[in-house]
N, C-alpha and C. Protein backbone atom coordinates (compact mmCIF):
# COMPACT_ATOMS: atom_id res chain seq x y z
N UNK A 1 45.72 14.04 37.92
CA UNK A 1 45.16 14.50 36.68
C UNK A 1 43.71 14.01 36.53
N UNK A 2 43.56 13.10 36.50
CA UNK A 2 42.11 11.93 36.43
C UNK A 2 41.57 11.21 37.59
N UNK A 3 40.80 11.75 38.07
CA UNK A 3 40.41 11.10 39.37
C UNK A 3 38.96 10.30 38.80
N UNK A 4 38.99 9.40 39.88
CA UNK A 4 38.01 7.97 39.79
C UNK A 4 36.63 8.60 39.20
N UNK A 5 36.24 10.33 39.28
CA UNK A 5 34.77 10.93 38.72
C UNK A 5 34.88 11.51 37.31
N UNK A 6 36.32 11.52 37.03
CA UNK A 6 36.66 12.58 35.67
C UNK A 6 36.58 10.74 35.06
N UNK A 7 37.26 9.63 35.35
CA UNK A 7 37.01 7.84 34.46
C UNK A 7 36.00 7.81 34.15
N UNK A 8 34.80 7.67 35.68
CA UNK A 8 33.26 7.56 35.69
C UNK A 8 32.73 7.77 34.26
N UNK A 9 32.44 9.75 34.12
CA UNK A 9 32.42 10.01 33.41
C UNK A 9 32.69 9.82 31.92
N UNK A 10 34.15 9.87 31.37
CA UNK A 10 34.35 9.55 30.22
C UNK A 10 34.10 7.84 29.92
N UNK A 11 34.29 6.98 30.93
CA UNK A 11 33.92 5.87 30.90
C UNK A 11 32.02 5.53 30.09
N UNK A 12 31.32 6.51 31.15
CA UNK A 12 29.85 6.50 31.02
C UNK A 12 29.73 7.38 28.96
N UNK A 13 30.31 7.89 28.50
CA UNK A 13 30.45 8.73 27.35
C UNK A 13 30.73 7.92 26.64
N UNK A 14 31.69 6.93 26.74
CA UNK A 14 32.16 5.86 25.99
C UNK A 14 31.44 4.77 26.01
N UNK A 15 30.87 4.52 26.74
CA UNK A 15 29.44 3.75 27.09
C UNK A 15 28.55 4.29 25.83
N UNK A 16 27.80 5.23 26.26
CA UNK A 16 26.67 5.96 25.74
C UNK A 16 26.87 6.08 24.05
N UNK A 17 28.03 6.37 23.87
CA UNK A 17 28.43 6.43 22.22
C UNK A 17 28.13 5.31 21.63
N UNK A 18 28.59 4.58 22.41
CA UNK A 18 28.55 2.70 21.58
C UNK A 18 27.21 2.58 21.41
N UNK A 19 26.51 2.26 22.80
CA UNK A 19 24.98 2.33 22.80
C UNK A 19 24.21 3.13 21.80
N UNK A 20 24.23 4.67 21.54
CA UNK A 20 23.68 4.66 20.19
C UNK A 20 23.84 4.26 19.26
N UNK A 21 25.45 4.13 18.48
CA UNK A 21 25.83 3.58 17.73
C UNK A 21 25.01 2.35 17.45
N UNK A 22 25.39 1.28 18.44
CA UNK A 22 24.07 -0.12 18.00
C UNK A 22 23.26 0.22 18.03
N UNK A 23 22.23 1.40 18.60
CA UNK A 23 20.77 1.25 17.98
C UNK A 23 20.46 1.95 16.85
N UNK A 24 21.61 2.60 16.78
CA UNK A 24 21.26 3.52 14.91
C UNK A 24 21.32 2.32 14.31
N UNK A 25 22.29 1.10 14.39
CA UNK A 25 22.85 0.24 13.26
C UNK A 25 21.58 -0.84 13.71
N UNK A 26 20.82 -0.98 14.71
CA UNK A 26 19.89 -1.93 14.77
C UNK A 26 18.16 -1.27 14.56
N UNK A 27 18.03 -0.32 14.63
CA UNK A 27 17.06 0.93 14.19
C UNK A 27 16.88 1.07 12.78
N UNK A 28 17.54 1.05 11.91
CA UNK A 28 18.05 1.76 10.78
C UNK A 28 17.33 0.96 9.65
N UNK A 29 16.75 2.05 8.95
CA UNK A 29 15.93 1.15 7.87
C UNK A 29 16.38 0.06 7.02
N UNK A 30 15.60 -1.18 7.05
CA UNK A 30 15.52 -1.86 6.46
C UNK A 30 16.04 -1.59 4.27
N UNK A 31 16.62 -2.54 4.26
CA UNK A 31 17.16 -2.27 3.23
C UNK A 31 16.11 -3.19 2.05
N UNK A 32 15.80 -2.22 1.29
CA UNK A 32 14.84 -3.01 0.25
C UNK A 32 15.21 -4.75 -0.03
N UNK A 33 13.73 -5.70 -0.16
CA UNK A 33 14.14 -6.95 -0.30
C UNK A 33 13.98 -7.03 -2.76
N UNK A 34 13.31 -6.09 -2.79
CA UNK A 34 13.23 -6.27 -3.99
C UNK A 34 14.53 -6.20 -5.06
N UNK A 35 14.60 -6.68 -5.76
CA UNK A 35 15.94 -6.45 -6.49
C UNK A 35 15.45 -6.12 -8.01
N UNK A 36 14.26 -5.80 -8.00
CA UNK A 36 13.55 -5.21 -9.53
C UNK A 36 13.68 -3.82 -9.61
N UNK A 37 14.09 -3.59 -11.08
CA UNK A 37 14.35 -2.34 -11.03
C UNK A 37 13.38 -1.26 -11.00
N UNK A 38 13.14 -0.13 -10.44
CA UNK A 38 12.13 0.55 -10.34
C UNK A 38 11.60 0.76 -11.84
N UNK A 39 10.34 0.60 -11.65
CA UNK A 39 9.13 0.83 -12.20
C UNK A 39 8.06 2.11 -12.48
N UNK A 40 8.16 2.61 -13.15
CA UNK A 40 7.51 3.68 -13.96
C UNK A 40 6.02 3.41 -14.46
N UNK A 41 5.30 3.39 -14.18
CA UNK A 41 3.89 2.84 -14.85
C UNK A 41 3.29 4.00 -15.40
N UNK A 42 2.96 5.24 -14.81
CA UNK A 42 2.05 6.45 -15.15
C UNK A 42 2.67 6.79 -16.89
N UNK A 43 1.47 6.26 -16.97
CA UNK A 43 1.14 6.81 -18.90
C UNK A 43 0.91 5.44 -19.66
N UNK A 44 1.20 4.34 -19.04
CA UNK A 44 0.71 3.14 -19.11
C UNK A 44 -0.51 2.72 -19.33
N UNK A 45 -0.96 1.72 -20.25
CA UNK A 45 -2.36 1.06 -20.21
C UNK A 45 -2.74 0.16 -18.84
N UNK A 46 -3.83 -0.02 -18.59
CA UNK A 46 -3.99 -0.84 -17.01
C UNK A 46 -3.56 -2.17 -17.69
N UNK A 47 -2.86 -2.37 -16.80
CA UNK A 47 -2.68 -4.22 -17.11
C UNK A 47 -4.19 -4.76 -17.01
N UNK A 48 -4.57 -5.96 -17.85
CA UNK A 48 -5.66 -6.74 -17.90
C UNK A 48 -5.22 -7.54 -16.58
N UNK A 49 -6.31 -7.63 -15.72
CA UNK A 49 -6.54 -8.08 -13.90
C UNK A 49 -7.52 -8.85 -14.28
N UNK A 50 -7.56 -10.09 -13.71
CA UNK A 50 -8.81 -10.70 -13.14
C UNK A 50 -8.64 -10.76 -11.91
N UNK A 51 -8.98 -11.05 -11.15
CA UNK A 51 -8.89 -11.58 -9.89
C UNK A 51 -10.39 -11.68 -9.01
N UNK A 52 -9.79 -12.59 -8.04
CA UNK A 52 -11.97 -13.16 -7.08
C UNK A 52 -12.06 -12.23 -6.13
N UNK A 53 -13.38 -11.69 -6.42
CA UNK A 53 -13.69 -10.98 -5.16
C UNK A 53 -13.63 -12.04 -3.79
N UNK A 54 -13.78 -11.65 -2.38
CA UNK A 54 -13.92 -12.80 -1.44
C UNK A 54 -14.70 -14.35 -1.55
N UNK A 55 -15.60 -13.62 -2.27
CA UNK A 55 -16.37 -15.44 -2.26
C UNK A 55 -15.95 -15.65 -3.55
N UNK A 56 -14.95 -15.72 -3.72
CA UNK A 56 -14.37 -16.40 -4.78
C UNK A 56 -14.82 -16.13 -6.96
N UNK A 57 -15.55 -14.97 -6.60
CA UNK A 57 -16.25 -15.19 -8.00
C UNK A 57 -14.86 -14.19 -8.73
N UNK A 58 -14.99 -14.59 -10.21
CA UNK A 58 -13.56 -13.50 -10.96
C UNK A 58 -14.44 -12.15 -11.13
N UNK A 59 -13.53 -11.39 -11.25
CA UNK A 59 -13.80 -9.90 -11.75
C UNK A 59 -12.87 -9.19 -12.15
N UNK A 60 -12.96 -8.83 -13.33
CA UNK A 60 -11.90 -8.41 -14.55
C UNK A 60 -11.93 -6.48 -13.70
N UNK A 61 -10.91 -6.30 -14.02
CA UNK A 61 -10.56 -4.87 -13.64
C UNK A 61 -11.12 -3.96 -15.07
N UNK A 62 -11.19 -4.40 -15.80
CA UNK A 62 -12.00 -3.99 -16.99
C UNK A 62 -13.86 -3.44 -16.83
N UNK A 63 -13.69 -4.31 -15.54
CA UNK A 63 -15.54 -3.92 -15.38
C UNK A 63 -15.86 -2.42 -14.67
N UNK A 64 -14.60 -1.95 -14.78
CA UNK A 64 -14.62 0.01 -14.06
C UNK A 64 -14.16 0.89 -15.24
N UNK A 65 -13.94 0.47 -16.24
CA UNK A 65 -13.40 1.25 -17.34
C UNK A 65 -14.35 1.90 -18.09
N UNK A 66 -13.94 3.22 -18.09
CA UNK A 66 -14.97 4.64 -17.96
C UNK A 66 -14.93 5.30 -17.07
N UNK A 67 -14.61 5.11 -15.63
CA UNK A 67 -14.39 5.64 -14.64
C UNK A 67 -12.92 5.81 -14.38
N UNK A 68 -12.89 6.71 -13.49
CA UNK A 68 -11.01 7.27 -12.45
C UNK A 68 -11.34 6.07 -11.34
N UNK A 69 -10.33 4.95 -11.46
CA UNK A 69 -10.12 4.34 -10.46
C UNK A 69 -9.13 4.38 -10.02
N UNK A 70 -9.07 3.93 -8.56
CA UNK A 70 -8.27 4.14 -7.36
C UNK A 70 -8.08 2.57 -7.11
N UNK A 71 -7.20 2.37 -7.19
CA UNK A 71 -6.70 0.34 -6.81
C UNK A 71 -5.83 0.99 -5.37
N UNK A 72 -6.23 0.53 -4.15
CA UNK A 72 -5.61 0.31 -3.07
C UNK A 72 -4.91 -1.15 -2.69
N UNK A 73 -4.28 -1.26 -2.71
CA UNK A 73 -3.39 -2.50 -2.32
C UNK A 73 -3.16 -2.12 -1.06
N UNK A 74 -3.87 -3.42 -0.20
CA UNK A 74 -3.45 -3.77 1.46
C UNK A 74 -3.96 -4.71 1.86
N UNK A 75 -3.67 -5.42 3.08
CA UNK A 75 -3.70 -6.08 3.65
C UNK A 75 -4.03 -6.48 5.29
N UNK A 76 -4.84 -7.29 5.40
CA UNK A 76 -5.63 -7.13 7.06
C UNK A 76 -4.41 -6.96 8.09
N UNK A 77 -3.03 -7.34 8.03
CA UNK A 77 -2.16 -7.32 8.77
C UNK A 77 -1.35 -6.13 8.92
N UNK A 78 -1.79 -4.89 8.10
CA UNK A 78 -1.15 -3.93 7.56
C UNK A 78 -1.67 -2.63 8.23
N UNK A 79 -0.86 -1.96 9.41
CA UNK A 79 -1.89 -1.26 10.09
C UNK A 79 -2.24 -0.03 9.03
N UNK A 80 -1.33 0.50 8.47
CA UNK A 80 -1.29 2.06 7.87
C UNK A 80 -2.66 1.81 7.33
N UNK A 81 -2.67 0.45 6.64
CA UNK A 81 -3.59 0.01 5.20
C UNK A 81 -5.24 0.05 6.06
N UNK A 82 -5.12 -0.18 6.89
CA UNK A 82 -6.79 -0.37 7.97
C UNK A 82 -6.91 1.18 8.41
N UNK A 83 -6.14 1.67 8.57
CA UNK A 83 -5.99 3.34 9.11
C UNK A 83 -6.89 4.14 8.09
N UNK A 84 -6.03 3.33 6.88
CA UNK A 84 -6.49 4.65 5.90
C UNK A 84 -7.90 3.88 5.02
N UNK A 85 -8.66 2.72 5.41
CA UNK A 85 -9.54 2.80 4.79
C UNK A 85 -10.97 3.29 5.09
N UNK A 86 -11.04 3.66 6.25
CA UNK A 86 -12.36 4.83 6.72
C UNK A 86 -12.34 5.89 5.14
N UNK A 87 -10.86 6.56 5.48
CA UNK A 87 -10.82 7.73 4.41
C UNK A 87 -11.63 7.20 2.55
N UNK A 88 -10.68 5.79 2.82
CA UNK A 88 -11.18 5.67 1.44
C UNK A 88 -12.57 5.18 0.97
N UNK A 89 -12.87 4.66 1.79
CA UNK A 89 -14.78 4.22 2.06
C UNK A 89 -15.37 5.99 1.64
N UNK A 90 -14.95 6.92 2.73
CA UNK A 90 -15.94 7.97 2.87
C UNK A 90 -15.49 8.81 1.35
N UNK A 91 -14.26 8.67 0.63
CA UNK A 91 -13.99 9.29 -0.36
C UNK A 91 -14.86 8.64 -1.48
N UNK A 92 -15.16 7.13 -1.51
CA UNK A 92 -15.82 6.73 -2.75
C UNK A 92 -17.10 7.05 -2.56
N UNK A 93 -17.77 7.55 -1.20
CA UNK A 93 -19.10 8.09 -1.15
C UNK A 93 -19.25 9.16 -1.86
N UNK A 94 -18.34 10.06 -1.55
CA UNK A 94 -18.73 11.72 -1.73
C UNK A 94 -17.93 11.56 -3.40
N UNK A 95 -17.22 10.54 -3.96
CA UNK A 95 -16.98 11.62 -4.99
C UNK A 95 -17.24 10.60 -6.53
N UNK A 96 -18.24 9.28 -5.94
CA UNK A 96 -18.72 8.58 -6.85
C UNK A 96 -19.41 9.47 -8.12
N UNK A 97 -20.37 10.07 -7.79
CA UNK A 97 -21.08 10.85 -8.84
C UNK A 97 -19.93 11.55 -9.43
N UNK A 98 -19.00 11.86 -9.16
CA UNK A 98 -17.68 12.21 -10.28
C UNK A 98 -17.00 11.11 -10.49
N UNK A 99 -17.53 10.29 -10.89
CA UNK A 99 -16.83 8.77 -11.68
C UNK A 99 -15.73 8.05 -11.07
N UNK A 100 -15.13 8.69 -9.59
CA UNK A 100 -14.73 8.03 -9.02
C UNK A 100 -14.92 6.58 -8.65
N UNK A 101 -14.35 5.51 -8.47
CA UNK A 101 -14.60 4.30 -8.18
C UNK A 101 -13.24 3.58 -7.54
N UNK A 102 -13.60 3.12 -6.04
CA UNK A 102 -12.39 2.64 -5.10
C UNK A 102 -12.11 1.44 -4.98
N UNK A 103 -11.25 0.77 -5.52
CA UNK A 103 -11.00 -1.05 -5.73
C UNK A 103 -10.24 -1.24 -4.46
N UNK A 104 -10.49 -2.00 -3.82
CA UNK A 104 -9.45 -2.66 -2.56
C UNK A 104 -8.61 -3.51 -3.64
N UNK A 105 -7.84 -4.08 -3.36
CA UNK A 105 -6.54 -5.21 -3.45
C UNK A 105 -6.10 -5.94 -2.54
N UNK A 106 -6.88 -6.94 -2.01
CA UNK A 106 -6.08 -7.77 -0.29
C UNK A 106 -5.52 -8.36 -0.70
N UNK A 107 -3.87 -8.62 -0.02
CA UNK A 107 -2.94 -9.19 0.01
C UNK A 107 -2.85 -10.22 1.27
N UNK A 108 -4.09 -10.49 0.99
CA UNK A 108 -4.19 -12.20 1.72
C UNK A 108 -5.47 -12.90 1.08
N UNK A 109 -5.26 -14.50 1.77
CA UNK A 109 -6.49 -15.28 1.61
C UNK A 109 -7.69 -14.55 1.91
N UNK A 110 -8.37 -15.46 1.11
CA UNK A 110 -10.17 -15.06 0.81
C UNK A 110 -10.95 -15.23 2.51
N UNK A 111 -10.45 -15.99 2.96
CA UNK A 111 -10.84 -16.19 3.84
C UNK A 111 -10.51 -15.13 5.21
N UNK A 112 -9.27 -14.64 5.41
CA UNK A 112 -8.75 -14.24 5.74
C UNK A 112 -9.44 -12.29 5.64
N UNK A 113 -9.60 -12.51 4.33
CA UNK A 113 -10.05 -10.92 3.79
C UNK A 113 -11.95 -10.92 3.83
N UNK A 114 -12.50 -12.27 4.03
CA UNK A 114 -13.59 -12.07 4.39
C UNK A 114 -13.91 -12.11 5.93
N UNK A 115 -13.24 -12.38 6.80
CA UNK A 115 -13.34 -12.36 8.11
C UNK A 115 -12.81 -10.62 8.28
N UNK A 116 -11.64 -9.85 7.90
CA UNK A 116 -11.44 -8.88 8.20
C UNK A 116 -12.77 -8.06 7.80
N UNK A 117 -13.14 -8.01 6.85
CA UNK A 117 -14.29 -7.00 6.32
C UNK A 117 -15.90 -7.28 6.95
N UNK A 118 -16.07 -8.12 7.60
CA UNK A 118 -17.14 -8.69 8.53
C UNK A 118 -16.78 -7.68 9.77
N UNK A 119 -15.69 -7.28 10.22
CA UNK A 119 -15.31 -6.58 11.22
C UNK A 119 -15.26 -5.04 10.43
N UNK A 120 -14.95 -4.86 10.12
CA UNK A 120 -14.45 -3.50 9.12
C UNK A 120 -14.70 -3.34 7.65
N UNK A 121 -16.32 -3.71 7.74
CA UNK A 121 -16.68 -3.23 5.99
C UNK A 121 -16.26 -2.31 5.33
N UNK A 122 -17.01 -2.32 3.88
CA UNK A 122 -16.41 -0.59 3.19
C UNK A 122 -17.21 -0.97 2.01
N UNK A 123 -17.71 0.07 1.37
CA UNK A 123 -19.01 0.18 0.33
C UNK A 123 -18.09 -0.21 -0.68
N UNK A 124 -16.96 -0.27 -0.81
CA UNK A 124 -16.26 0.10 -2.14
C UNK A 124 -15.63 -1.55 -2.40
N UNK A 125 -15.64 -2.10 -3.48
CA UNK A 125 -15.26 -3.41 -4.24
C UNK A 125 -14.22 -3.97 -3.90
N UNK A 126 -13.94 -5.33 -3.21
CA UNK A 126 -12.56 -5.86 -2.89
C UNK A 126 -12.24 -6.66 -3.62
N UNK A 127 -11.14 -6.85 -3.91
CA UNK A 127 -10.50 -8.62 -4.72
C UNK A 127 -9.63 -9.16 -3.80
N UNK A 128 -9.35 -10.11 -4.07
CA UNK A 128 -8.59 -10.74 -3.27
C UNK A 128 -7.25 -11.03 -4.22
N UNK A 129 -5.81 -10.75 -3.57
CA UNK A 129 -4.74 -11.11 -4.59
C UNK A 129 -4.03 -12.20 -3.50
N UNK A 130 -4.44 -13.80 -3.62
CA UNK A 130 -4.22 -14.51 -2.39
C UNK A 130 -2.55 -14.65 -2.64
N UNK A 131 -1.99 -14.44 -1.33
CA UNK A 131 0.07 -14.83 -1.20
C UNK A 131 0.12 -16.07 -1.85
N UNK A 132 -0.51 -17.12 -1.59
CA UNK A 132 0.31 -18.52 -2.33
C UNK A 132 -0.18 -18.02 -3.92
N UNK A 133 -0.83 -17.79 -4.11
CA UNK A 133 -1.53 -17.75 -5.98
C UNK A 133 -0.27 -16.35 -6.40
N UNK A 134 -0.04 -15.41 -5.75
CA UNK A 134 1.24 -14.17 -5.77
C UNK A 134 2.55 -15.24 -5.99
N UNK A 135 2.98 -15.64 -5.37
CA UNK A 135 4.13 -16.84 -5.36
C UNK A 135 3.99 -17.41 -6.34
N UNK A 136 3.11 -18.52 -6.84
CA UNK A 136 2.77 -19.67 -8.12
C UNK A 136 3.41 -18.47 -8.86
N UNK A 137 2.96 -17.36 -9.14
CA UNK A 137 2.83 -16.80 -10.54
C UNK A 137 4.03 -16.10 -10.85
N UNK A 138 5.46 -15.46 -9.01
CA UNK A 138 6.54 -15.12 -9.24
C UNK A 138 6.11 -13.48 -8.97
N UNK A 139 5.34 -13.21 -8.18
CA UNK A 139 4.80 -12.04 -7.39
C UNK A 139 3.57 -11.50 -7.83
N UNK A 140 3.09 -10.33 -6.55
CA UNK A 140 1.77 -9.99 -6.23
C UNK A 140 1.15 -9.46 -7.28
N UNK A 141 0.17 -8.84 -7.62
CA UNK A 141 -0.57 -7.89 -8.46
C UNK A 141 0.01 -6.52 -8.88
N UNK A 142 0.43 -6.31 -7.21
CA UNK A 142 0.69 -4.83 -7.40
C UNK A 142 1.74 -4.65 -7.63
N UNK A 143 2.75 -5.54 -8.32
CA UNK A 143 3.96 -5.89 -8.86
C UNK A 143 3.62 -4.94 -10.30
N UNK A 144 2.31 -5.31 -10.57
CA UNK A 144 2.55 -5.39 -11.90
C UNK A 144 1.83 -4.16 -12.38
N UNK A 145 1.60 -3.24 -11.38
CA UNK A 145 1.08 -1.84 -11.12
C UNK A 145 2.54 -0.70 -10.85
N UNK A 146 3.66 -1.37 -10.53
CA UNK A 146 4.52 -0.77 -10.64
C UNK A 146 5.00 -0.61 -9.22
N UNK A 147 4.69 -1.36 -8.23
CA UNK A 147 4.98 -1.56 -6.53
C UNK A 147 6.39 -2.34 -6.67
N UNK A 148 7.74 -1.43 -6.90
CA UNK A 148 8.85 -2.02 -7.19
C UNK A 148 9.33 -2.50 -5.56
N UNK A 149 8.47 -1.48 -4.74
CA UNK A 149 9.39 -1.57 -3.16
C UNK A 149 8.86 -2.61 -2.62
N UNK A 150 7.68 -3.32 -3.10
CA UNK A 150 6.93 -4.66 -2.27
C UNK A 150 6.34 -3.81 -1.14
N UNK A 151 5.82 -2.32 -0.64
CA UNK A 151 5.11 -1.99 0.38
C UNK A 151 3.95 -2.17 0.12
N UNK A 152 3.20 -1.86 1.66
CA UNK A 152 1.74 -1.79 1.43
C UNK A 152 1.92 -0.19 2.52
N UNK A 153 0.18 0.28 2.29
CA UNK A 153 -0.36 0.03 1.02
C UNK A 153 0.50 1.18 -0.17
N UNK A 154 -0.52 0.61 -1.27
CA UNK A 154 0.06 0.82 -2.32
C UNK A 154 -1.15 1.56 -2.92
N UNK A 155 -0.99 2.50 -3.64
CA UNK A 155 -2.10 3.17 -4.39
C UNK A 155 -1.50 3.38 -5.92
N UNK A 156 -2.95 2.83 -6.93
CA UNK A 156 -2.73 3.71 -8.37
C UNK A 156 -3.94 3.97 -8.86
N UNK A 157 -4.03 5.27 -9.67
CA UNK A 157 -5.07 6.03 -9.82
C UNK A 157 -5.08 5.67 -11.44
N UNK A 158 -5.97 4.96 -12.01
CA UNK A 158 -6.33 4.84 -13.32
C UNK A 158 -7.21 5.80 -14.05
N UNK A 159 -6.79 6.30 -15.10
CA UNK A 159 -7.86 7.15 -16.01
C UNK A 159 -8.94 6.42 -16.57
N UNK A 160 -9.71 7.34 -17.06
CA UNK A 160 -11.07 7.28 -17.65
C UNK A 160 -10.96 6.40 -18.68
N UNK A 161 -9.32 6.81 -19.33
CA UNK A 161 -9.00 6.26 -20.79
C UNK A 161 -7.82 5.02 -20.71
N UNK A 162 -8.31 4.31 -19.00
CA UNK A 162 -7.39 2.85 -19.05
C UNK A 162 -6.10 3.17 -18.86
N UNK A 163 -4.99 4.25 -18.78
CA UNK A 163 -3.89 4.58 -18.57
C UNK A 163 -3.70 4.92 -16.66
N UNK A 164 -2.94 4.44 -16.92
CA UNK A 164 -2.74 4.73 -15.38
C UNK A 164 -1.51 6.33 -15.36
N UNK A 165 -2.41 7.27 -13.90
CA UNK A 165 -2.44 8.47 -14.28
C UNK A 165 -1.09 8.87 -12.87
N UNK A 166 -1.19 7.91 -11.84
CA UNK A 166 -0.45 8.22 -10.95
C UNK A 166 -0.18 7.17 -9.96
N UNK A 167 0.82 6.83 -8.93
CA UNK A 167 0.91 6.09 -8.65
C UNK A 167 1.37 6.48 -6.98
N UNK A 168 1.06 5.95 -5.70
CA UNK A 168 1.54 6.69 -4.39
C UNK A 168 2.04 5.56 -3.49
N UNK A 169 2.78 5.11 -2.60
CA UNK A 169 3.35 4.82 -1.76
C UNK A 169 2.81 5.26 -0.46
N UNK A 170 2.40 4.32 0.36
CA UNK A 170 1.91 4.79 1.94
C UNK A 170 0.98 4.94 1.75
N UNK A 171 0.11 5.23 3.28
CA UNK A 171 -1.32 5.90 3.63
C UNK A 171 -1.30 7.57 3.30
N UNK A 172 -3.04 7.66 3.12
CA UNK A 172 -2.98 9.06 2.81
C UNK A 172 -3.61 9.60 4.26
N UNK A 173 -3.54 10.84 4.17
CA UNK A 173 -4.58 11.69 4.81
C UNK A 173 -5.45 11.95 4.04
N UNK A 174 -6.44 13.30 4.90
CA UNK A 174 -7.43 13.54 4.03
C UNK A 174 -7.17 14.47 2.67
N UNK A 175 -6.27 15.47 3.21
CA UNK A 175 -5.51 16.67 2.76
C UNK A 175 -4.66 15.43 1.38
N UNK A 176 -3.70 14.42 1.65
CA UNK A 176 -3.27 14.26 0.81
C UNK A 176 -3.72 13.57 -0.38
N UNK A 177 -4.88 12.79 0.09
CA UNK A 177 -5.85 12.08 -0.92
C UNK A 177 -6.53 13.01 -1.92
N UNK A 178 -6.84 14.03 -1.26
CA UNK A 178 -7.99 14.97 -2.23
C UNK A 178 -6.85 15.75 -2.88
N UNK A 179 -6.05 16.32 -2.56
CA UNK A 179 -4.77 16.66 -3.81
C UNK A 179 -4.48 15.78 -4.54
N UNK A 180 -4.33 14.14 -4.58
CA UNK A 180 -3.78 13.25 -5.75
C UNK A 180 -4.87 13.29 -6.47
N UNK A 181 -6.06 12.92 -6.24
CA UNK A 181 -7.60 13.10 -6.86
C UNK A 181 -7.62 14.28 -7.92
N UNK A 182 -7.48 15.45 -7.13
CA UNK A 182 -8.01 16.94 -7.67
C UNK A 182 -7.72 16.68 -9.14
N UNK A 183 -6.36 16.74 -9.77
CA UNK A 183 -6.21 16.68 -11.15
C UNK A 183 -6.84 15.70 -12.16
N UNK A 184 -7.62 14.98 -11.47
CA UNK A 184 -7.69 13.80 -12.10
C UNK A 184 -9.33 13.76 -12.69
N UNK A 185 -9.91 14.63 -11.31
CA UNK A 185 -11.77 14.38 -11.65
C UNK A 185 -12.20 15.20 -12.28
């Protein structure tokens, strides 16, 4: 009935099943570490921010109000977040004269975020939201922007009138940046 190539076989099948099996179950997305309940911010006032640019000086998030700002939350260790800031450099060029204005958010030391940007400048304003000062306080900035998943990066688009107008998850493209924008300028 079963000869030693018909075993082989179902042997090698029974093999192969298992084997995916563990790499779906070792593959398989990560299960959120946050245990906060999702967060809704759009229609919201901006939370009052201070925070130091790299060399340490404060700067109130209040000092862009009048303008559509864009708060990017990322981090030098964060590839998507370095990917997508060419886009966002060349977006605060072209669409400044429409009151656009592009805030970085680093989610590391000052030090750390001034050595990255020595390598990889960008015209557009950074703060620094340093991890131990995120910790002291019982989490990051962009906690409090409505980043329930703890990813980077993190994007929220503030109105003219201090309300925050939208909020995005991940890197953009070019295509998808200038659609979240469009309604807004």
């Amino acid at each position: 009935m079963f000869d030693r190539t018909h075993l082989l076989v179902v042997a090698l099948a029974v093999a192969g099943a298992l084997a995916g099996l563990g790499a779906g179950l070792w593959l398989r997305p990560a299960t959120p570490t946050s245990t906060r309940a999702p967060t809704e911010v759009v229609g919201r006032p901006r939370p009052a921010v201070e925070l130091p640019d790299p060399d340490g000086r404060p700067q109130s998030l209040a000092r862009w109000d009048g303008r559509l700002v864009l708060l990017n939350f990322w981090a030098s260790w964060c590839a998507p977040c370095v990917e997508e800031m060419p886009l966002l450099d060349r977006t605060q060029q072209r669409l400044a004269s429409r009151g656009l204005q592009v805030v970085g958010i680093a989610a590391d030391g000052a030090d750390a975020t001034r050595a990255f940007l020595r390598e990889h400048p960008v015209a557009y304003p950074v703060l620094v939201d340093d991890p131990d000062a995120a910790r002291a306080r019982g989490g990051d900035i962009s906690n409090a922007f409505g980043n329930d998943r703890d990813v980077l990066p993190y994007s929220v688009l503030v109105g003219r009138d201090g309300r925050i107008v939208a909020q995005r998850y991940g890197n953009f493209t070019e295509a998808s940046l200038d659609a979240w924008l469009r309604p807004h300028l």
